[in-house]
Structure formats: C-alpha cells, structure tokens
N, C-alpha and C. Protein backbone atom coordinates (compact mmCIF):
# COMPACT_ATOMS: atom_id res chain seq x y z
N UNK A 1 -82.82 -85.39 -14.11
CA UNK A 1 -83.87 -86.25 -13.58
C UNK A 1 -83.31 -86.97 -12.37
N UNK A 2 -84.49 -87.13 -11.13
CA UNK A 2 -83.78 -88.16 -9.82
C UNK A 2 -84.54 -89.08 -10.08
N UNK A 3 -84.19 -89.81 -9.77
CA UNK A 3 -85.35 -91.32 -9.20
C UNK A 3 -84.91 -91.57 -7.60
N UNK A 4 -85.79 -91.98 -7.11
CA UNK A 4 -86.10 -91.10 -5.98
C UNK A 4 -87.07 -92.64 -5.44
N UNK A 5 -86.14 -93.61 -4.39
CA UNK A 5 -86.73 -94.86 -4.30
C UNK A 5 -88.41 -94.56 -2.66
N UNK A 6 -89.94 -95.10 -3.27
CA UNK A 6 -90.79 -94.80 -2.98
C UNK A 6 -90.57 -95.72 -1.30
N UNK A 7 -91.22 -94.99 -0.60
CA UNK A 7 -91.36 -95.56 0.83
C UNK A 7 -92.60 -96.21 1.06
N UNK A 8 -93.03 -96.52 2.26
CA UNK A 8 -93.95 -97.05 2.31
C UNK A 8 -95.26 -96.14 2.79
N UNK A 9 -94.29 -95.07 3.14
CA UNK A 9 -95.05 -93.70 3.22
C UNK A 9 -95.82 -93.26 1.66
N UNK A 10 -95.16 -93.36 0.88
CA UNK A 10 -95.39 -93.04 -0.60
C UNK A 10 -96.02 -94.24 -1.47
N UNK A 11 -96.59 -95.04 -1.03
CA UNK A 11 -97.25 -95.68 -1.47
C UNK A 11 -98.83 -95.35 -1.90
N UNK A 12 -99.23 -94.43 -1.23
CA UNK A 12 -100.86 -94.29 -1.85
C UNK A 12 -100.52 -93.50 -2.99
N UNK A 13 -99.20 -92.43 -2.98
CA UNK A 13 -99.17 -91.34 -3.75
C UNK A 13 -99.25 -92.40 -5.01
N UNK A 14 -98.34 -93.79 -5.53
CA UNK A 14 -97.79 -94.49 -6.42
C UNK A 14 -99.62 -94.84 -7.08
N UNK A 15 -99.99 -95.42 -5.68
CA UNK A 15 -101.34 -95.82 -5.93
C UNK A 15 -102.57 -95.48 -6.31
N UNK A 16 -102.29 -94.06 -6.22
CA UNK A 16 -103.53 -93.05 -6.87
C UNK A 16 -103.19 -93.20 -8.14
N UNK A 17 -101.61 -93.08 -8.70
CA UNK A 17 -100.91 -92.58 -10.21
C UNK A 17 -101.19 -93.99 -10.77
N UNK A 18 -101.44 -95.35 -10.17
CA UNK A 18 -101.85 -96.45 -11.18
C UNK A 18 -103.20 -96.78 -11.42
N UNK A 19 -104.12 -95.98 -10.43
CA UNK A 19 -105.31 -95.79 -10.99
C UNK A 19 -105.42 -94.85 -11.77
N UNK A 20 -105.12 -94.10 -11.62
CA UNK A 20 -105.80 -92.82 -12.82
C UNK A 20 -105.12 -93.54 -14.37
N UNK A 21 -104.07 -94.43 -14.03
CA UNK A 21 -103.84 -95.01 -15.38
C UNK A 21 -104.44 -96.44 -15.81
N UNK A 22 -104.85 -96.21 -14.78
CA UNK A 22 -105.68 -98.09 -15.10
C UNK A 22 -104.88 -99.44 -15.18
N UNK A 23 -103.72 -99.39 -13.93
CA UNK A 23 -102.84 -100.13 -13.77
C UNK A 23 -103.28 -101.02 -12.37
N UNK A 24 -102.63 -102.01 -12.21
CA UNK A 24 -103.14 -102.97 -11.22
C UNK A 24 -102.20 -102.43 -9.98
N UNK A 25 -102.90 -102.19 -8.90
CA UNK A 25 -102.26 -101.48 -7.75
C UNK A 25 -102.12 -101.81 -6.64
N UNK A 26 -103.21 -102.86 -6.58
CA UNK A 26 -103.28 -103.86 -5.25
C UNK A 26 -102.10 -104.33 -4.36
N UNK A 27 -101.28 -104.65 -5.05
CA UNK A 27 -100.03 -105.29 -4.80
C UNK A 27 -98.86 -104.85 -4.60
N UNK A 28 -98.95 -103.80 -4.45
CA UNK A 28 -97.52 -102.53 -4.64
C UNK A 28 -97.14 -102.48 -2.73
N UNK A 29 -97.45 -103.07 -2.32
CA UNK A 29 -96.60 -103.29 -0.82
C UNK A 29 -95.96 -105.22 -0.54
N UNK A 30 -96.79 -105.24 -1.19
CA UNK A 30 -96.34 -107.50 -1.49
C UNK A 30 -94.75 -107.33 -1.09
N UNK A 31 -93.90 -108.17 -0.80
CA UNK A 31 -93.10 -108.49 -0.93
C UNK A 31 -92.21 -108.35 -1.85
N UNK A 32 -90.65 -108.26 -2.54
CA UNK A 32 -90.25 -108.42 -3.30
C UNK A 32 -90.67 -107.31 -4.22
N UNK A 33 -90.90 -106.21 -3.85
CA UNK A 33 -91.66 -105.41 -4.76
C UNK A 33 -91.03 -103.78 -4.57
N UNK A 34 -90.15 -103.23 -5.96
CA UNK A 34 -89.45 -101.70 -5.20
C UNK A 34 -90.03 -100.51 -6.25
N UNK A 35 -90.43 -99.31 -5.03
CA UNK A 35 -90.98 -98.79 -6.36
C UNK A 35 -89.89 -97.11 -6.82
N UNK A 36 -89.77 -96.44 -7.93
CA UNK A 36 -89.09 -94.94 -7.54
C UNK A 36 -90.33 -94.54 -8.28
N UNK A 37 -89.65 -93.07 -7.82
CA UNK A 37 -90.50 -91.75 -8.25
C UNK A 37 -89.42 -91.12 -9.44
N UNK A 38 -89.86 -90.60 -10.36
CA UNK A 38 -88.94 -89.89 -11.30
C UNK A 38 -89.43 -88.36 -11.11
N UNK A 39 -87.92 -87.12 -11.00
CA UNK A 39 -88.74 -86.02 -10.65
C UNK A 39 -87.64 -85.15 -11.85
N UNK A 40 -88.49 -84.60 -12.33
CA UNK A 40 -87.30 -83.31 -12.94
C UNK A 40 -87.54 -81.72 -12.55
N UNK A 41 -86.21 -81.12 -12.02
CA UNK A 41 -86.66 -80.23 -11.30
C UNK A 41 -87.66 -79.78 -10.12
N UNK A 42 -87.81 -80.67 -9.24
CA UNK A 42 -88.63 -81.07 -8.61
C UNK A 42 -90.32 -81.24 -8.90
N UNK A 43 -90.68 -81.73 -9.67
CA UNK A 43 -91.71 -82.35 -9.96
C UNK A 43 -91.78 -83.48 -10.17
N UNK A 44 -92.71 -84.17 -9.69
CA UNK A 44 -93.18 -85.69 -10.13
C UNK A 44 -93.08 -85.28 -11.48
N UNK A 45 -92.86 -86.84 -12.13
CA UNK A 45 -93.10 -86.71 -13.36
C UNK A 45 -93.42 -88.11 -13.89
N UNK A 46 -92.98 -89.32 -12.99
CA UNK A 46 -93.13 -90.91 -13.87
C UNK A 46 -92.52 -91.41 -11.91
N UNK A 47 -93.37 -92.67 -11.72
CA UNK A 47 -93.08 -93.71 -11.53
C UNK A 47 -92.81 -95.14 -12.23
N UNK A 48 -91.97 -95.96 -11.30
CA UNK A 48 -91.42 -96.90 -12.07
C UNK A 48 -91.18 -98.18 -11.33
N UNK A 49 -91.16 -99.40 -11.46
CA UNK A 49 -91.03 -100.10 -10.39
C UNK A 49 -90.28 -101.47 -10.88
N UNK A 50 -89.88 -102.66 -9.73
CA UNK A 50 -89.43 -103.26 -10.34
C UNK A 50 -90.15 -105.26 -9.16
N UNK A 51 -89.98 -105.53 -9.94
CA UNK A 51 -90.82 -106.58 -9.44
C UNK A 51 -89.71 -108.41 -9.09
N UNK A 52 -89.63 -109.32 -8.22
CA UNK A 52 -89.00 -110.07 -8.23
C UNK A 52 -88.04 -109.73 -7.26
N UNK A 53 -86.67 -110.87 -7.33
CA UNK A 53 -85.62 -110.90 -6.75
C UNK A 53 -84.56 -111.47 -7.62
N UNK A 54 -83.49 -110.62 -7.81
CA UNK A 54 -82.30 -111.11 -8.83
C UNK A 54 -81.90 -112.54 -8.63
N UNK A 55 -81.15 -113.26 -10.07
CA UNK A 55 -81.42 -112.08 -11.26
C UNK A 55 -82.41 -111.73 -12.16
N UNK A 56 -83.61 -112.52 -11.96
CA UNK A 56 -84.70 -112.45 -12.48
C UNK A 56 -85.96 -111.02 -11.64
N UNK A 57 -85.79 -110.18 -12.30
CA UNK A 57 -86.50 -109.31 -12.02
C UNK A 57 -87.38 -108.89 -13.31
N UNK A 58 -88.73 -107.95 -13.49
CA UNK A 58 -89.63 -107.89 -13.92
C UNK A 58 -89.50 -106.14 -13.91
N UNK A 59 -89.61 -105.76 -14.96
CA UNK A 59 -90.08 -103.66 -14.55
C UNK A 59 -91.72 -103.51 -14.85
N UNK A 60 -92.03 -102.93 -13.73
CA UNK A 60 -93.32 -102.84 -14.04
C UNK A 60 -93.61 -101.61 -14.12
N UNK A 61 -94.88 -101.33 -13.81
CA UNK A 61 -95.34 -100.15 -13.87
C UNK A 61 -94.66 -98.63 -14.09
N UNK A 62 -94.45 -98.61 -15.80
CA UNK A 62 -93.83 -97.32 -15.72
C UNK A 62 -94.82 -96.57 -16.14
N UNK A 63 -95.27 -95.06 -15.61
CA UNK A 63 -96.19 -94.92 -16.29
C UNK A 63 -95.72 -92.89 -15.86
N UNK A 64 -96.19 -92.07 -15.98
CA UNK A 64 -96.56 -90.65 -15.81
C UNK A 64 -97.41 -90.49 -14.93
N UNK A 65 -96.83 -89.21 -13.69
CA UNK A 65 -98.13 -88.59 -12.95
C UNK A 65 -98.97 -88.03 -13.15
C-alpha cells in the first residue's frame, strides 16, 4: 500500500469520494488541513486526512473510493 499525500490538484478527486460517502467536504482546502490517497497496486483504494496543527491533530475522513 502507498499513501500518496493529495494536492491541490486532487482535491475534487477527495471531494467527489466524500460525497458519494456522505462526508462533509466543504472544507478540505481550509487551512491546516492534509489530505493522502491510499493506493494498492495502483488503484485508489481509501483516502485519509488529517486535520489541525501539532501536537494536537484530528484524523478525519477515512473512508474508501
């Protein structure tokens, strides 16, 4: 498996995958905000993200593409 840190290029891709899950998506460029891609064998397979600034950070949105 890679994790594979999301750009800002890759942000709608993140943003389509938290709608189709019914996750809050609005906010996924805000500040303070990092997201990866998880791939095995080259496929998407899970995003994951992490929210805050150390050492208090937050994981958010893990979910499947």
């Amino acid at each position: 498996m890679q994790m594979i840190k999301v750009d800002d290029n890759g942000l709608d891709h993140l943003r389509d995958a938290l709608t189709r899950a019914n996750l809050p998506c609005d906010d996924v460029s805000e500040p303070d905000r990092q997201f990866y891609r998880f791939e095995v064998a080259g496929q998407w397979v899970a995003f994951g993200g992490l929210e805050g600034s150390a050492p208090d950070m937050l994981l958010r949105s893990i979910g499947g593409v």
